[in-house]
Protein backbone atom coordinates (compact mmCIF):
# COMPACT_ATOMS: atom_id res chain seq x y z
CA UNK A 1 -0.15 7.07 0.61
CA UNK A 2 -1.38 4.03 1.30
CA UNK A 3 0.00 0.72 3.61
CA UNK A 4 -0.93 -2.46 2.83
CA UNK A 5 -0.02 -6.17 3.25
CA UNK A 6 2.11 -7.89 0.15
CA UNK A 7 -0.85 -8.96 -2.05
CA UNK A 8 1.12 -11.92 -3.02
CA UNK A 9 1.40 -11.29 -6.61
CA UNK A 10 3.98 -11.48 -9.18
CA UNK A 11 3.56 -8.12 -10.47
CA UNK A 12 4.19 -6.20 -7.08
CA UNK A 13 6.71 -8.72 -6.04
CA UNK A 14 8.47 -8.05 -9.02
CA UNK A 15 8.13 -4.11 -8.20
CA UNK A 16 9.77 -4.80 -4.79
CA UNK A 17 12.22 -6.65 -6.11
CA UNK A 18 13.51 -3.56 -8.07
CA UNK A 19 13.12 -1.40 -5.57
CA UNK A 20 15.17 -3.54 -3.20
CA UNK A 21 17.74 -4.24 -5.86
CA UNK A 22 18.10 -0.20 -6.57
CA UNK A 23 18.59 0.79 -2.82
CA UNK A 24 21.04 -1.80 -1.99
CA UNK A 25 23.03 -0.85 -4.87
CA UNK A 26 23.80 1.98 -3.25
CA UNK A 27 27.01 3.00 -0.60
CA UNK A 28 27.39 1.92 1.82
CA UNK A 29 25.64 -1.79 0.72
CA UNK A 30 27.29 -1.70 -3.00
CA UNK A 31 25.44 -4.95 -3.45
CA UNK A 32 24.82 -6.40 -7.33
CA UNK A 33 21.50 -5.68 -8.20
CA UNK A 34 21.10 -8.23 -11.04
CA UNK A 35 21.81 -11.18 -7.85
CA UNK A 36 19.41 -9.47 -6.12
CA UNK A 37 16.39 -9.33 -8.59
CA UNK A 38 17.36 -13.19 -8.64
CA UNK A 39 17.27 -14.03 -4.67
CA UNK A 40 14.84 -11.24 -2.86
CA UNK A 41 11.91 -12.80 -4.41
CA UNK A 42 13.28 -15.59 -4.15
CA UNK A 43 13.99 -15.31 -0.05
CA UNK A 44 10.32 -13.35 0.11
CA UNK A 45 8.79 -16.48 -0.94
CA UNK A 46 10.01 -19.09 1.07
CA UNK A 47 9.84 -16.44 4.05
CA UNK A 48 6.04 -16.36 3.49
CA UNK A 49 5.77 -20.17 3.18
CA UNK A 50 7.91 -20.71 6.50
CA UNK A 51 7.83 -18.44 8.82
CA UNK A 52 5.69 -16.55 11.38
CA UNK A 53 4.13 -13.74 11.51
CA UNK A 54 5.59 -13.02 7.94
CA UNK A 55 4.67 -9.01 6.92
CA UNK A 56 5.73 -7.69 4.10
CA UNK A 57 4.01 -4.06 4.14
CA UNK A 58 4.75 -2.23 1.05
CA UNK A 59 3.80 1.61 0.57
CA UNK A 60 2.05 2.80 -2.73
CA UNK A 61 1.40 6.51 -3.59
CA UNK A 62 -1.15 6.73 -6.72
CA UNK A 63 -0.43 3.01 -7.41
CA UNK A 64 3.43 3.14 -7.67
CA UNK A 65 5.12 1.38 -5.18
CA UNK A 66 7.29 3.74 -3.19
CA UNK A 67 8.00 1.91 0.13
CA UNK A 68 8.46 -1.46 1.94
CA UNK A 69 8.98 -3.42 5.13
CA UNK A 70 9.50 -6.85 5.86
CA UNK A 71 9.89 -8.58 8.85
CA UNK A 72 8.93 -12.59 10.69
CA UNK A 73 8.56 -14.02 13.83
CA UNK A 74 12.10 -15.86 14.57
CA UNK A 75 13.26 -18.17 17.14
CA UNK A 76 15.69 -21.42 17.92
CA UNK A 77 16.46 -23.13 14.85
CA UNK A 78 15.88 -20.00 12.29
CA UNK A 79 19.44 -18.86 10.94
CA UNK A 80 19.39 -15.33 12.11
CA UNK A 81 18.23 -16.46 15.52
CA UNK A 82 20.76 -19.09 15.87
CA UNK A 83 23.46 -16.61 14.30
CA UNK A 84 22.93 -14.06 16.76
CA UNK A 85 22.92 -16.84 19.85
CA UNK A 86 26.34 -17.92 18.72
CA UNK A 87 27.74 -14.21 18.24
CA UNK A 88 26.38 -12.26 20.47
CA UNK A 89 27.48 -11.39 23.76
CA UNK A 90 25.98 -13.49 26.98
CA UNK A 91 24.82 -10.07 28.96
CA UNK A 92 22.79 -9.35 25.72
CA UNK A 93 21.56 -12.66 25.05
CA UNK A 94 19.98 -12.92 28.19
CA UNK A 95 18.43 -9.41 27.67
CA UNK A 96 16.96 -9.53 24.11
CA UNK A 97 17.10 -13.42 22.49
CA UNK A 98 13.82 -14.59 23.94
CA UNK A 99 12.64 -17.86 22.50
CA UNK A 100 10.75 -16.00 20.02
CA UNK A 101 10.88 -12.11 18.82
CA UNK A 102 10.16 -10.32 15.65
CA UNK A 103 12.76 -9.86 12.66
CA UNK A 104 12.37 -6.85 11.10
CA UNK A 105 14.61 -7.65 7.85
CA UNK A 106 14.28 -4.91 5.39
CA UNK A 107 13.15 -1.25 4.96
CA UNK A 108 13.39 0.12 2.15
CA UNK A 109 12.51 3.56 0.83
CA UNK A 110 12.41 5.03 -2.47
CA UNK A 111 15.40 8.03 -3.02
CA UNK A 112 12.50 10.21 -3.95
CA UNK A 113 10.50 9.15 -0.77
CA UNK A 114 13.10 9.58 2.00
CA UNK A 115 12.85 11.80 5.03
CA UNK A 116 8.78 12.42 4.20
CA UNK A 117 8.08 9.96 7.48
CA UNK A 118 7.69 6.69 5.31
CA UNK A 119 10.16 5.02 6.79
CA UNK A 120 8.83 5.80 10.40
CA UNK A 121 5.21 4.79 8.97
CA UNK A 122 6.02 1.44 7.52
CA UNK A 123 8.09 0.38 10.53
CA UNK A 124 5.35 1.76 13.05
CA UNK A 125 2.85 -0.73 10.47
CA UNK A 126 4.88 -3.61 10.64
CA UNK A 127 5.41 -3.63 14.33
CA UNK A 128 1.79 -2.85 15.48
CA UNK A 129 0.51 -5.34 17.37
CA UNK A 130 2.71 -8.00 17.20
CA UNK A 131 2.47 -10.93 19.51
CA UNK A 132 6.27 -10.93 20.82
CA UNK A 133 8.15 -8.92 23.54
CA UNK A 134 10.66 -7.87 21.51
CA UNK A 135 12.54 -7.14 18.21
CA UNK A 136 15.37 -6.97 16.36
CA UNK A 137 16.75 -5.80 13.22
CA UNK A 138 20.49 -5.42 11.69
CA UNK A 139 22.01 -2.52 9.71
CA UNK A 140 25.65 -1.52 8.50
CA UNK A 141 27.77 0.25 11.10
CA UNK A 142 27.97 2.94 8.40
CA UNK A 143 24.77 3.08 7.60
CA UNK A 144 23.77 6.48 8.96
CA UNK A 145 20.60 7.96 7.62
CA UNK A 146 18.80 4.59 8.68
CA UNK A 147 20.31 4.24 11.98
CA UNK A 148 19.09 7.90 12.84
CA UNK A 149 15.23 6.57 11.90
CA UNK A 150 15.57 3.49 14.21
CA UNK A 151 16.93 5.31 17.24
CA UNK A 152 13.88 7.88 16.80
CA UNK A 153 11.79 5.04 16.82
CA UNK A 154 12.93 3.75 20.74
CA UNK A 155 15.08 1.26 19.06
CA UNK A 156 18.30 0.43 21.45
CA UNK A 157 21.95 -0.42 20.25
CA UNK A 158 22.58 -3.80 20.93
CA UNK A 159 26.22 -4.67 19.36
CA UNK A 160 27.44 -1.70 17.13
CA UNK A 161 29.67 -3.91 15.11
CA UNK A 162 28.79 -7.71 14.91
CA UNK A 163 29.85 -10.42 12.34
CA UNK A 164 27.11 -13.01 11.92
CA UNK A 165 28.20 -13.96 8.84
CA UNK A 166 30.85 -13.61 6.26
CA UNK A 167 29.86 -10.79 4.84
CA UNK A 168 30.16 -6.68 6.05
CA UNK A 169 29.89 -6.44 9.85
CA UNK A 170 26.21 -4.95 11.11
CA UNK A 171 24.97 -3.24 13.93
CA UNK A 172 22.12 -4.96 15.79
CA UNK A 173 19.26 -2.90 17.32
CA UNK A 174 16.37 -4.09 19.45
CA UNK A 175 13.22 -2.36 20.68
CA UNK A 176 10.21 -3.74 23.72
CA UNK A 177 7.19 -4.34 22.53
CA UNK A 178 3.76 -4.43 23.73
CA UNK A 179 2.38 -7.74 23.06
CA UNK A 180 -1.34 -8.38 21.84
CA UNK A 181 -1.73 -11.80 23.71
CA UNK A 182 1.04 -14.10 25.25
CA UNK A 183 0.51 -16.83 22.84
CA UNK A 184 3.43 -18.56 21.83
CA UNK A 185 3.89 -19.20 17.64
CA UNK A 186 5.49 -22.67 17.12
CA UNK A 187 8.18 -22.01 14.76
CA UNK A 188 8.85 -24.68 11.75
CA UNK A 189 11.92 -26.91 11.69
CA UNK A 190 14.58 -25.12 9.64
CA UNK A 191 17.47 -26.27 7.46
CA UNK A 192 21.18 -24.20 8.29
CA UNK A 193 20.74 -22.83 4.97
CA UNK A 194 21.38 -18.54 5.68
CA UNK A 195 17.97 -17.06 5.06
């Protein structure tokens, strides 16, 4: 098995996008695949050409990609950020929105893949050495098998049941992190477009 950085091609972009599209297909997400093959690749790109910090680790067992991660550095003026300022309640803002924190946005694991410790690799990956306090990440209330990984990773229950958007209601998790340095990543200015 081997981790790796995104190598920023078409070819394994395209990969992930199939592999994204095929696990969110499935309960509880139910989501169209066909959109999806459209707008992940589209969302990974402009998430590599905006954002800090941008990792997208993908997992590849004898060149077949069987894993990924993706996560950025998010702060004021990001739509997640500002989503989860507006929704969440004050006790927990003051605890976990710092001015800037990872996003971890996505893991996904191939059917064939799960419960081998992929998951808990690619996460461990994306996280290491970060230079934030802090991250979060958001998952379905019903969501079960991936809510089990996360909590044996040390992440914490923030809101079981938040609406940042229109769409299904998600649980938000945070974990502490150990910071490389203190330096602070100037984020770009962002339109209010979801992303």
């Amino acid at each position: 098995m081997k981790i790796s950085q995104w190598d920023g091609t078409e070819d394994q972009l395209d990969a992930i996008a199939r592999l994204y599209a095929d696990a969110f297909a499935e309960p509880p997400y139910d989501e169209d695949p066909a959109r999806n093959l459209i707008e992940f690749p589209q969302r990974i790109r402009r998430y590599a050409a905006e954002k800090p910090e941008f990792r997208l680790r993908t997992a590849t067992e004898d060149g077949d990609l069987v894993g990924f991660v993706l996560g950025t550095g998010i702060g004021p003026g990001d739509w997640w950020w500002d989503r989860l300022n507006a929704t969440l309640a004050a006790p927990h803002r003051a605890r976990w929105l710092e001015q800037q924190q990872f996003g971890v946005a996505e893991l996904v694991v191939k059917p064939s893949h799960r419960r081998s410790g992929l998951g808990r690799a690619l996460m461990n990956n994306v996280l290491d050495g970060l230079p934030y306090n802090s991250a979060l990440l958001a998952c379905y209330p019903d969501a079960v098998a991936p809510q089990g990984l996360y909590t044996s990773l040390g992440w914490t229950v923030i809101d079981p049941c938040l609406r940042v958007s229109a769409s299904h209601p998600t649980q938000i998790m945070g974990i502490r992190l150990r910071p490389r340095t203190s330096r602070r990543i100037t984020l770009p200015v962002r339109s209010s477009v979801e992303g």
